[in-house]
C-alpha atoms as a PDB file:
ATOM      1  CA  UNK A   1      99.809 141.312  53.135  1.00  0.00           C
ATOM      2  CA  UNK A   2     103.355 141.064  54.425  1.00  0.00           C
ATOM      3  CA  UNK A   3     105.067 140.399  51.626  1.00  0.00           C
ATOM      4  CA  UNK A   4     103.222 143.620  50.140  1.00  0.00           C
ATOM      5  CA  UNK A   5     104.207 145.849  52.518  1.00  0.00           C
ATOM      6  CA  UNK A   6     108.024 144.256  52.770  1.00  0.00           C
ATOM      7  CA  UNK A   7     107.896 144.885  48.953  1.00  0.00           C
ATOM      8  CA  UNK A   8     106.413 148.277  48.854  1.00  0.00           C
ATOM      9  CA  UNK A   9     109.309 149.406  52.183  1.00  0.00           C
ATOM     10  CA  UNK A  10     111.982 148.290  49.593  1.00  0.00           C
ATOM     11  CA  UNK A  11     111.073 150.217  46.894  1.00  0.00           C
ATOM     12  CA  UNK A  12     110.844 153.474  49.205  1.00  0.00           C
ATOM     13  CA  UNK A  13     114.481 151.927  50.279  1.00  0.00           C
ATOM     14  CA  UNK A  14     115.316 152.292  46.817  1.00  0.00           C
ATOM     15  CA  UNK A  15     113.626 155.668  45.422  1.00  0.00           C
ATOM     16  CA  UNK A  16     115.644 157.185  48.223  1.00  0.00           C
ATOM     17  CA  UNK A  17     118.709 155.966  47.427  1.00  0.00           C
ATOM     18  CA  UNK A  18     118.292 156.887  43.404  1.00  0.00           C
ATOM     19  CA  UNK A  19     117.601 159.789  44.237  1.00  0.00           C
ATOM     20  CA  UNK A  20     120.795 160.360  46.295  1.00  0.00           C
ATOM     21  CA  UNK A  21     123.094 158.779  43.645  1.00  0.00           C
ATOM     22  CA  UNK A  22     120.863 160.870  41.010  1.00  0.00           C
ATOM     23  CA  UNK A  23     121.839 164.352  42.809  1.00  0.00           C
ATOM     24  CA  UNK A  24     125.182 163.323  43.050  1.00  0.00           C
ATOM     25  CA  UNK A  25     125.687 162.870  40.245  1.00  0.00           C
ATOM     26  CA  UNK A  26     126.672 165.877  38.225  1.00  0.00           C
ATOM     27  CA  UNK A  27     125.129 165.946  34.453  1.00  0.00           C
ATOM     28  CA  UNK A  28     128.691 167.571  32.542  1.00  0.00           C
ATOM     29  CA  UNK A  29     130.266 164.244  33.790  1.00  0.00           C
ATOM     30  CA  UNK A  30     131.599 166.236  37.444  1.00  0.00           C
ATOM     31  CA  UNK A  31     129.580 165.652  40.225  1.00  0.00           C
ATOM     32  CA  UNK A  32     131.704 164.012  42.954  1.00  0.00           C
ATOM     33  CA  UNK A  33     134.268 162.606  41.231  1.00  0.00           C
ATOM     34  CA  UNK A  34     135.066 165.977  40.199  1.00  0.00           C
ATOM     35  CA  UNK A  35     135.845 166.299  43.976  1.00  0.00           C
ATOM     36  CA  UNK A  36     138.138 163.541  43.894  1.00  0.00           C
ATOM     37  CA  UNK A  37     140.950 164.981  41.443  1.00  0.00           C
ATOM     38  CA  UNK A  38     143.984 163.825  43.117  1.00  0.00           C
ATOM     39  CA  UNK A  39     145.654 161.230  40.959  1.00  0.00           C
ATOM     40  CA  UNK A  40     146.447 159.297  44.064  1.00  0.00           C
ATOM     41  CA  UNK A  41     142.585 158.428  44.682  1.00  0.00           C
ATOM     42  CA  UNK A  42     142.075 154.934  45.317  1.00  0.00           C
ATOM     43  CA  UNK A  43     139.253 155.577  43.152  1.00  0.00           C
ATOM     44  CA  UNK A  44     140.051 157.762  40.580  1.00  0.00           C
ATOM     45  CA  UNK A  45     137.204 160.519  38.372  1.00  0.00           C
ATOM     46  CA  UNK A  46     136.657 157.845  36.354  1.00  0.00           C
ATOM     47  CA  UNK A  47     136.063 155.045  38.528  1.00  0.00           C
ATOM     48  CA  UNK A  48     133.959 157.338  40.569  1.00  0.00           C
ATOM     49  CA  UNK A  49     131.852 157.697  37.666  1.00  0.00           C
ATOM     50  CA  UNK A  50     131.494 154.707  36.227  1.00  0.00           C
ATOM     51  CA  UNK A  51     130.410 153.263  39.747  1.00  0.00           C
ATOM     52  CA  UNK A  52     127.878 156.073  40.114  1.00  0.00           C
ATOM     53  CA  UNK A  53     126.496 155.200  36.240  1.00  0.00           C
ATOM     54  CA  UNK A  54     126.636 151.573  37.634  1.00  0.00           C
ATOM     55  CA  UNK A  55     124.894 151.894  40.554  1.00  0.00           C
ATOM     56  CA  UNK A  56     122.056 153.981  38.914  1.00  0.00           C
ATOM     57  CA  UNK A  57     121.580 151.467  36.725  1.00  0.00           C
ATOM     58  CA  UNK A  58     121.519 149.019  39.207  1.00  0.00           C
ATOM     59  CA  UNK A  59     118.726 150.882  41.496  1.00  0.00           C
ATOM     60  CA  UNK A  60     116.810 151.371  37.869  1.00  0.00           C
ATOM     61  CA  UNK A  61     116.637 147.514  36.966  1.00  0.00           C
ATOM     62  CA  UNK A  62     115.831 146.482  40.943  1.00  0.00           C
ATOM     63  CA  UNK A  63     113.078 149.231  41.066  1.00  0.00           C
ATOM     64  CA  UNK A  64     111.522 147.761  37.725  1.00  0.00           C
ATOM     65  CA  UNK A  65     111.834 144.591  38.987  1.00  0.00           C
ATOM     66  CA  UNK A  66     110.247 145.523  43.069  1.00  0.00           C
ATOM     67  CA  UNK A  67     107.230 146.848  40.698  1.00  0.00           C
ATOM     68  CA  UNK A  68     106.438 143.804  38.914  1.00  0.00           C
ATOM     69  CA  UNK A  69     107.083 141.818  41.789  1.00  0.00           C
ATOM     70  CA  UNK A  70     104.750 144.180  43.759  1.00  0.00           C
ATOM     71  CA  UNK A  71     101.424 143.190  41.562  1.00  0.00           C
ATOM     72  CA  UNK A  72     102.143 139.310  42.744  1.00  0.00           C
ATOM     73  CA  UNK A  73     101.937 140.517  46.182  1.00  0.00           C
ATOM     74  CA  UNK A  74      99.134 143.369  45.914  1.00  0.00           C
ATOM     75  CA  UNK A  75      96.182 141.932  48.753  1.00  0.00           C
ATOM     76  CA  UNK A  76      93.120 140.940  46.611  1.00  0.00           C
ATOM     77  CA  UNK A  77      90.274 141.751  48.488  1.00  0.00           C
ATOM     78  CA  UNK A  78      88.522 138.471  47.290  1.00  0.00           C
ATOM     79  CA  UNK A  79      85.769 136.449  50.218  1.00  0.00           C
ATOM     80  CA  UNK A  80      86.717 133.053  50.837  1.00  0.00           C
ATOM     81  CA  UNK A  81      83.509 131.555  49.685  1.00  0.00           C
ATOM     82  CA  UNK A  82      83.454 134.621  46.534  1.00  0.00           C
ATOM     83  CA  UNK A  83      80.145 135.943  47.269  1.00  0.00           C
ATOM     84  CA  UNK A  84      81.123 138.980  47.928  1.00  0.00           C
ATOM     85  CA  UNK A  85      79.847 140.139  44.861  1.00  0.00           C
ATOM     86  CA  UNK A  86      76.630 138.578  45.200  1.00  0.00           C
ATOM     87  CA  UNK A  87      75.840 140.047  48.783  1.00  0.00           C
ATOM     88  CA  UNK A  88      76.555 143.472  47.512  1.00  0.00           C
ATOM     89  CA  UNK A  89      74.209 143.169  44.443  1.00  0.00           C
ATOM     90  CA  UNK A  90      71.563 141.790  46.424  1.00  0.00           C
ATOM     91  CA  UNK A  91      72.127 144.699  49.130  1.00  0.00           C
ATOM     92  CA  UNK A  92      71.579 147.251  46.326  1.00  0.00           C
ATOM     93  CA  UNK A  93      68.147 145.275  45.200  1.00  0.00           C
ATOM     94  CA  UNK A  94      66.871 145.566  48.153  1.00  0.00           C
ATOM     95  CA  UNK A  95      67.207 148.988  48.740  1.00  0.00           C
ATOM     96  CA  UNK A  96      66.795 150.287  45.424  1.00  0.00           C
ATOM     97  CA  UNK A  97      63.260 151.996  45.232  1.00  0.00           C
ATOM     98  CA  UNK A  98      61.421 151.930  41.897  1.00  0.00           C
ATOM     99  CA  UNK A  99      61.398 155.148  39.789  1.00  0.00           C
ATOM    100  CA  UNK A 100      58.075 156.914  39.336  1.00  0.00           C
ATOM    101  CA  UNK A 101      57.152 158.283  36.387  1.00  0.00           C
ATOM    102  CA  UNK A 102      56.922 161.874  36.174  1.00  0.00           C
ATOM    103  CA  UNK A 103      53.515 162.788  35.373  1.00  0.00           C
ATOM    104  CA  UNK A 104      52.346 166.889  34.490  1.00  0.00           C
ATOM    105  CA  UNK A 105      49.872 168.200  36.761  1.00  0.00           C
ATOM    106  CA  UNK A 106      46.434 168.567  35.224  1.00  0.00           C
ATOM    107  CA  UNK A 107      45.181 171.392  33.508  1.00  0.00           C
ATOM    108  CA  UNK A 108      43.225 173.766  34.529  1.00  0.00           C
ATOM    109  CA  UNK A 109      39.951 175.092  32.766  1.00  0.00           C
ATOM    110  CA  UNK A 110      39.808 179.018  33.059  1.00  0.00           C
END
């Protein structure tokens, strides 16, 4: 059950963060690094860019593979002995009442 919910935290952690980099992001190719124009950037349009389109991709593949990894750690709720399948047909047997048939009332003779 830990490793479920350590699982499902990080791929909150990282729906958050796409969608950050995602809004960012500008769709014309701007965004931020159409902030960053100055040719004396460390990081230039470009590199912003391409590290943006990186990292997106990056988030994409880890979020794929948190979901996959997720159904290995989803809690089964499975009885140690497996009867709980058997207990809970046997409960409905027992209270299950039989059905009566539905019979018309007699007719009356005028």
């Amino acid at each position: 059950m830990n490793a479920f919910i350590f699982i499902s935290v990080l791929i909150l952690i990282t729906c958050v963060l796409m969608i950050l980099v995602v809004l960012v992001q500008n769709s014309k190719g701007g965004g931020l690094a159409s902030n960053f124009s100055s040719s004396n950037q460390y990081m230039g349009v470009r590199k912003t860019a391409d590290f943006l389109e990186k990292f997106t991709w990056g988030l994409a593949i880890a979020l794929l593979a948190l979901s996959l990894l997720s159904i290995i750690a989803i809690p089964r709720g499975r009885n140690t002995q497996g009867t709980a399948d058997t207990e809970l047909r046997q409960s409905i047997d027992e209270n299950a009442q039989p059905v009566q048939d539905f019979q018309a009332p007699p007719k009356e003779n005028k």
